[in-house]
N, C-alpha and C. Protein backbone atom coordinates (compact mmCIF):
# COMPACT_ATOMS: atom_id res chain seq x y z
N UNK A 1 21.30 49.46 4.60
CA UNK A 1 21.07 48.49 5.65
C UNK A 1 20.46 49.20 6.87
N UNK A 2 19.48 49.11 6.78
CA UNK A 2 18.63 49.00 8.76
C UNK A 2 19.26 48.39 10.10
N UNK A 3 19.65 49.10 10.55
CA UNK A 3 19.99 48.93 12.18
C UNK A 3 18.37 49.12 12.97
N UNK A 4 18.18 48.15 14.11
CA UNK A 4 17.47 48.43 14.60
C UNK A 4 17.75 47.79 16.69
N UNK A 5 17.63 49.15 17.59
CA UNK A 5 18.29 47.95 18.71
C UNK A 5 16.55 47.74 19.27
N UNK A 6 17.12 46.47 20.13
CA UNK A 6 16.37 45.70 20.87
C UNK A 6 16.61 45.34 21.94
N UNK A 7 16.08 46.00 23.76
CA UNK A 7 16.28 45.55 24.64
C UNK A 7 15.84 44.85 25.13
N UNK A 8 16.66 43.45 25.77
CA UNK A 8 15.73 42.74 26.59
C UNK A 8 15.58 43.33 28.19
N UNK A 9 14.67 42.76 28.69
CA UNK A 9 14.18 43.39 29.83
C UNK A 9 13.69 42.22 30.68
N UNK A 10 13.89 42.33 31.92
CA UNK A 10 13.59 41.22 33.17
C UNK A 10 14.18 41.24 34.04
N UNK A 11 13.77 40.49 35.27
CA UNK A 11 14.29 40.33 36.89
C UNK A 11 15.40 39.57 36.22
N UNK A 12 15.72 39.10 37.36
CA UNK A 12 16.99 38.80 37.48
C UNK A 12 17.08 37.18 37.81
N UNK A 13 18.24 36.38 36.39
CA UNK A 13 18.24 34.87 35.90
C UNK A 13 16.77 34.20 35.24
N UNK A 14 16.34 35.17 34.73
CA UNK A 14 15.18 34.84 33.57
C UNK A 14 15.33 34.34 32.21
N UNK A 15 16.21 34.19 31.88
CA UNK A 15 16.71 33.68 30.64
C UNK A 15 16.96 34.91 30.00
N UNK A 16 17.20 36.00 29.55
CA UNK A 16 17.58 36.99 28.93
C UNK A 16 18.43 36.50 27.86
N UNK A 17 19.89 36.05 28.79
CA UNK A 17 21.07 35.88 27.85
C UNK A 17 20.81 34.51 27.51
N UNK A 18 20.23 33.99 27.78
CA UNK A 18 20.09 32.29 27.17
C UNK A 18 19.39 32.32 25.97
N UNK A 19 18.42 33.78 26.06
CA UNK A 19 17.48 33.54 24.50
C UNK A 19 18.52 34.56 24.03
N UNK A 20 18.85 35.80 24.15
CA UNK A 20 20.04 35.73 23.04
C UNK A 20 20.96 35.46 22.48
N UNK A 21 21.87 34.33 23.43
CA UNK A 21 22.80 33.55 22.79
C UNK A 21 22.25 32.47 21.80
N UNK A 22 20.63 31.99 22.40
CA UNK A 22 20.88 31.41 21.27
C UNK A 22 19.78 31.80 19.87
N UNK A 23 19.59 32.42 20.16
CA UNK A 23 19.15 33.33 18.69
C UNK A 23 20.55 34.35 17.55
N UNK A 24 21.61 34.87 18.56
CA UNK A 24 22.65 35.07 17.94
C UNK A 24 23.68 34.02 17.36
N UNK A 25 23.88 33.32 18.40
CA UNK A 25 25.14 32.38 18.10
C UNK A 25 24.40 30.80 17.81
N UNK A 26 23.07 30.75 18.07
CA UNK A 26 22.29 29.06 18.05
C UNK A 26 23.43 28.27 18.98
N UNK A 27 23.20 28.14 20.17
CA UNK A 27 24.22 27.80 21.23
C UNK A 27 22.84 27.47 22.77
N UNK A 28 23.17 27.20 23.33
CA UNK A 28 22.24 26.95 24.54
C UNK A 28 23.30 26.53 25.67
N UNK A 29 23.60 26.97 26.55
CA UNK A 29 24.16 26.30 27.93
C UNK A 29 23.54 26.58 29.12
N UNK A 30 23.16 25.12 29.61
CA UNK A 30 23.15 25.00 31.23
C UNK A 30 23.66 26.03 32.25
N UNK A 31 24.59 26.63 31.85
CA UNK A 31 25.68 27.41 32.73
C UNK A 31 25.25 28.68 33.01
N UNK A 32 24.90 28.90 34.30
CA UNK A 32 24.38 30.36 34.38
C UNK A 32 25.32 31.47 34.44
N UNK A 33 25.50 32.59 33.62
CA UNK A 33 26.30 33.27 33.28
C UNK A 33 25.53 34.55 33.85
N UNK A 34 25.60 35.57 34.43
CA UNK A 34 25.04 36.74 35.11
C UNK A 34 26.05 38.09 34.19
N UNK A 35 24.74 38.46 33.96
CA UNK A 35 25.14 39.99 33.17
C UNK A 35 25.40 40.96 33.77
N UNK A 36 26.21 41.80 33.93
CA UNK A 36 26.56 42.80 34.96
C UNK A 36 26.51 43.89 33.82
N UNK A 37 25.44 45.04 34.02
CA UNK A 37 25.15 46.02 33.36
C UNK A 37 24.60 45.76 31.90
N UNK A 38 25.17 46.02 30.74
CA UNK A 38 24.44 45.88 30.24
C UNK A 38 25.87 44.84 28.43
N UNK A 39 25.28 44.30 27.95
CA UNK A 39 26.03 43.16 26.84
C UNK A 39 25.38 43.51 25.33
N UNK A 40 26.30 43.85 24.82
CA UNK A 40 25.44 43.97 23.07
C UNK A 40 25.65 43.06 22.41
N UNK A 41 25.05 42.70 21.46
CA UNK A 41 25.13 42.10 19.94
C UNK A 41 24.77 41.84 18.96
N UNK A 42 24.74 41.08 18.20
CA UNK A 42 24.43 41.95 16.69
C UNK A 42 23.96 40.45 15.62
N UNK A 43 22.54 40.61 15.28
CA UNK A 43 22.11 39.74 14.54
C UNK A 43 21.62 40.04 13.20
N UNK A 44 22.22 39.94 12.13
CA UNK A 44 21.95 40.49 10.71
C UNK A 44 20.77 39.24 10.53
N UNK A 45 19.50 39.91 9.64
CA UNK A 45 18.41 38.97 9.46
C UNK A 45 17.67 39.52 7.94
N UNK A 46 18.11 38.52 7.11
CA UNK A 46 17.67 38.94 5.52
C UNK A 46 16.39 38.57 5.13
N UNK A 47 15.90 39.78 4.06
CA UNK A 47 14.34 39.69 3.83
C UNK A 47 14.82 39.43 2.60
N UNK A 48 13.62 39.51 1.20
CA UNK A 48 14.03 39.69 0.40
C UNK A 48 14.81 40.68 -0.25
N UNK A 49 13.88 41.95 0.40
CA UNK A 49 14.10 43.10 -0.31
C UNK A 49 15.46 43.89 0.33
N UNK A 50 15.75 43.47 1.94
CA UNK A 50 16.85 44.27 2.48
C UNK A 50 17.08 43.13 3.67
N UNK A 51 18.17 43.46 4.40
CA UNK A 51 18.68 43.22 5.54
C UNK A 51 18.80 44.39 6.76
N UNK A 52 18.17 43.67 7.71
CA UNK A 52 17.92 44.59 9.07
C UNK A 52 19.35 44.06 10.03
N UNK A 53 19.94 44.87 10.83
CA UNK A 53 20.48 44.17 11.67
C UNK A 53 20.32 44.79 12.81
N UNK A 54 20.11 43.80 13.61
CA UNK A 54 19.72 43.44 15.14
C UNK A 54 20.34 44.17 16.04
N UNK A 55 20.52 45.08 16.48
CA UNK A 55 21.20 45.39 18.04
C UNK A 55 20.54 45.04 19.27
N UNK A 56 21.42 44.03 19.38
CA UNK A 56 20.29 43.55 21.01
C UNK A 56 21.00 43.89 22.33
N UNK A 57 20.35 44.76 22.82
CA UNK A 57 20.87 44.87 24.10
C UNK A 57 20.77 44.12 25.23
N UNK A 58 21.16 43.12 25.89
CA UNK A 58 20.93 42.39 26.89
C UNK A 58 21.57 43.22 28.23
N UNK A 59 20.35 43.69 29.09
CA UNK A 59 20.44 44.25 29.76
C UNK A 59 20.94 43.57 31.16
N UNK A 60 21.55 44.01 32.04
CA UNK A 60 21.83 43.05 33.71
C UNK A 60 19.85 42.91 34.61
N UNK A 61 19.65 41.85 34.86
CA UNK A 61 18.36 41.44 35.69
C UNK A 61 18.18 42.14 36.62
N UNK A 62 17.13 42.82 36.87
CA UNK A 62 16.55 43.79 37.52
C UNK A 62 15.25 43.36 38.95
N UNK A 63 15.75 42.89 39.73
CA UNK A 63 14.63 42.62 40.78
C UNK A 63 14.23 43.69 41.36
N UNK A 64 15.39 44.68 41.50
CA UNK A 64 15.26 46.00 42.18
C UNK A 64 15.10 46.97 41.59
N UNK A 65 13.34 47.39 41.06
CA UNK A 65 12.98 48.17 39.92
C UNK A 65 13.80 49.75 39.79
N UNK A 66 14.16 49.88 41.26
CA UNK A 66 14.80 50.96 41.50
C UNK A 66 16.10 51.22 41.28
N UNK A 67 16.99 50.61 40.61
CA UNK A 67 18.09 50.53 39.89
C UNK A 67 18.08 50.54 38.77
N UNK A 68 17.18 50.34 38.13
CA UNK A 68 17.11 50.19 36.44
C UNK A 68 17.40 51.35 36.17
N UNK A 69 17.91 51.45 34.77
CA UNK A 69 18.55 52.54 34.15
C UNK A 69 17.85 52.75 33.27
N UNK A 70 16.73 53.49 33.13
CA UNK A 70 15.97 53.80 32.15
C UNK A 70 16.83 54.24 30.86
N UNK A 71 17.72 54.76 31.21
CA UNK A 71 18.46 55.59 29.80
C UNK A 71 19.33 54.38 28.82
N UNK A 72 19.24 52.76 29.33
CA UNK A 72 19.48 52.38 28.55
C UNK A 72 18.86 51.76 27.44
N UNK A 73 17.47 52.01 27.70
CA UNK A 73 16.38 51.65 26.61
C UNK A 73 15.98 53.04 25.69
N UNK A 74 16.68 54.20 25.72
CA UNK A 74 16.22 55.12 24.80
C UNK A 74 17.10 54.42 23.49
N UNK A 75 16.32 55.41 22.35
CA UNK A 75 16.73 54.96 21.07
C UNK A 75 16.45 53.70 21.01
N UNK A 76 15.79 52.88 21.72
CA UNK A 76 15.26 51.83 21.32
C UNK A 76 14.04 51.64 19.98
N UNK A 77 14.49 50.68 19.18
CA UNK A 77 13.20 50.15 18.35
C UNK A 77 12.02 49.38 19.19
N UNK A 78 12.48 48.15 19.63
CA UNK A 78 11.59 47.35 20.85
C UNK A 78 12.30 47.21 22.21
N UNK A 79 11.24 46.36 22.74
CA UNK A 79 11.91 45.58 24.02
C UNK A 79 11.39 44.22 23.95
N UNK A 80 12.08 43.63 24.51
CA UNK A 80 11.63 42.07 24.52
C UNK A 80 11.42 41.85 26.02
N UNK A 81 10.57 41.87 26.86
CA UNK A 81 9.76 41.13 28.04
C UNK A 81 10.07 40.27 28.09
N UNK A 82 10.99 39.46 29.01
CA UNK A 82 11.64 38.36 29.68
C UNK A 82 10.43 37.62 31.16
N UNK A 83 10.01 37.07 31.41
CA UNK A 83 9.77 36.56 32.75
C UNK A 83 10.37 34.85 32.42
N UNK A 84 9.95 34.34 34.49
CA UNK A 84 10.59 33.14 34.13
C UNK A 84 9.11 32.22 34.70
N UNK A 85 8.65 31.24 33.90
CA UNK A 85 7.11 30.75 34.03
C UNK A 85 7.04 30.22 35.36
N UNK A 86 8.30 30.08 35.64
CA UNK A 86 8.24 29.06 37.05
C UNK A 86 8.36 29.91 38.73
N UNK A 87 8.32 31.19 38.17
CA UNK A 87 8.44 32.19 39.28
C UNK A 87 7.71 33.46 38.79
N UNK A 88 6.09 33.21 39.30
CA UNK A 88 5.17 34.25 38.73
C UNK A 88 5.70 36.06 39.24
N UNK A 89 6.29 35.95 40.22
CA UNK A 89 7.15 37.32 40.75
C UNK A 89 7.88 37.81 39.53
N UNK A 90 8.39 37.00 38.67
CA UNK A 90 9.30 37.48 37.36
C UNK A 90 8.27 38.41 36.32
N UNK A 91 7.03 38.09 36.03
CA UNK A 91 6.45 38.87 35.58
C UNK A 91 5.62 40.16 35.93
N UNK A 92 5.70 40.18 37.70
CA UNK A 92 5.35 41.63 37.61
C UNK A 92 6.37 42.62 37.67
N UNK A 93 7.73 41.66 37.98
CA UNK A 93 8.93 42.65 37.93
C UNK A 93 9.33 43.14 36.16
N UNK A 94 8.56 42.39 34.66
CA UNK A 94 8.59 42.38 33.74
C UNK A 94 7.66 43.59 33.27
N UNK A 95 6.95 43.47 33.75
CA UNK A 95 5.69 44.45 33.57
C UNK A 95 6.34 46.05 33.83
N UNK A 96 6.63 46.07 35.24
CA UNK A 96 6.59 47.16 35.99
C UNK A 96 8.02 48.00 35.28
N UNK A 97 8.92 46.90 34.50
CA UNK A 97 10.24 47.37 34.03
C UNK A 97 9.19 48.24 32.68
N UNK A 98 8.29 47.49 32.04
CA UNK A 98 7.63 48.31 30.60
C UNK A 98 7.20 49.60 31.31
N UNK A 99 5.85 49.82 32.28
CA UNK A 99 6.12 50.59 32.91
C UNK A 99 6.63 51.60 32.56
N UNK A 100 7.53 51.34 33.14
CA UNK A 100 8.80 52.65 33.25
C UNK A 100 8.96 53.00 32.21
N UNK A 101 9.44 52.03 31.19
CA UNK A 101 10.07 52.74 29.78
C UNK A 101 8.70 53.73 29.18
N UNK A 102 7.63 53.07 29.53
CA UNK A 102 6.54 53.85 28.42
C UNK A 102 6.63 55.01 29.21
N UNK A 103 6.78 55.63 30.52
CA UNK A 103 6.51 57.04 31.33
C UNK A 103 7.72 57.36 30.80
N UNK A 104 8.83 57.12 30.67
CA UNK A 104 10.08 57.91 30.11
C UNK A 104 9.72 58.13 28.79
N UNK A 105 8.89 57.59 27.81
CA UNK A 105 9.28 57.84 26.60
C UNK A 105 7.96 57.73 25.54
């Protein structure tokens, strides 16, 4: 079995944890829930030939590029780029988070 993690990445109340709750659990709530540091979990996803499973890291929202913790995206497989469409500021704070990871790594 394949492990593979996956961080999401974005400012802060972008939907992060709303698309992984409901890609893990198929769940959706209204309710804004704020991530403080960083939340794992775990989505097994079958091919024919094998099963991969998911480590998704849902990281805490980052407005303040200068707090991010680069060291929690090492050993990463991907990242998933979060912005929010309705607040174009969310995507250069999305950008500037890739950025970073590609100069660290």
């Amino acid at each position: 079995m394949l492990q593979k993690k996956i961080c999401m990445l974005g400012g802060f109340a972008v939907g992060k944890t709303s698309l992984v709750r409901r890609f893990v659990q198929s769940i959706f709530s209204e309710n804004y829930l704020t991530t403080v540091g960083v939340k794992i979990d775990k989505k097994s996803v079958a091919f024919p030939d094998k099963t991969v499973d998911l480590i998704l890291w849902d990281l805490a929202g980052e407005d303040d590029i200068g707090s991010f913790r680069v060291s929690y995206v090492r050993g990463a497989t991907g990242l998933v780029l979060v912005a929010d469409g309705t607040r174009p500021a969310t995507l250069a704070v999305a950008l500037t988070l890739r950025e970073r990871c590609e100069a660290e790594f």
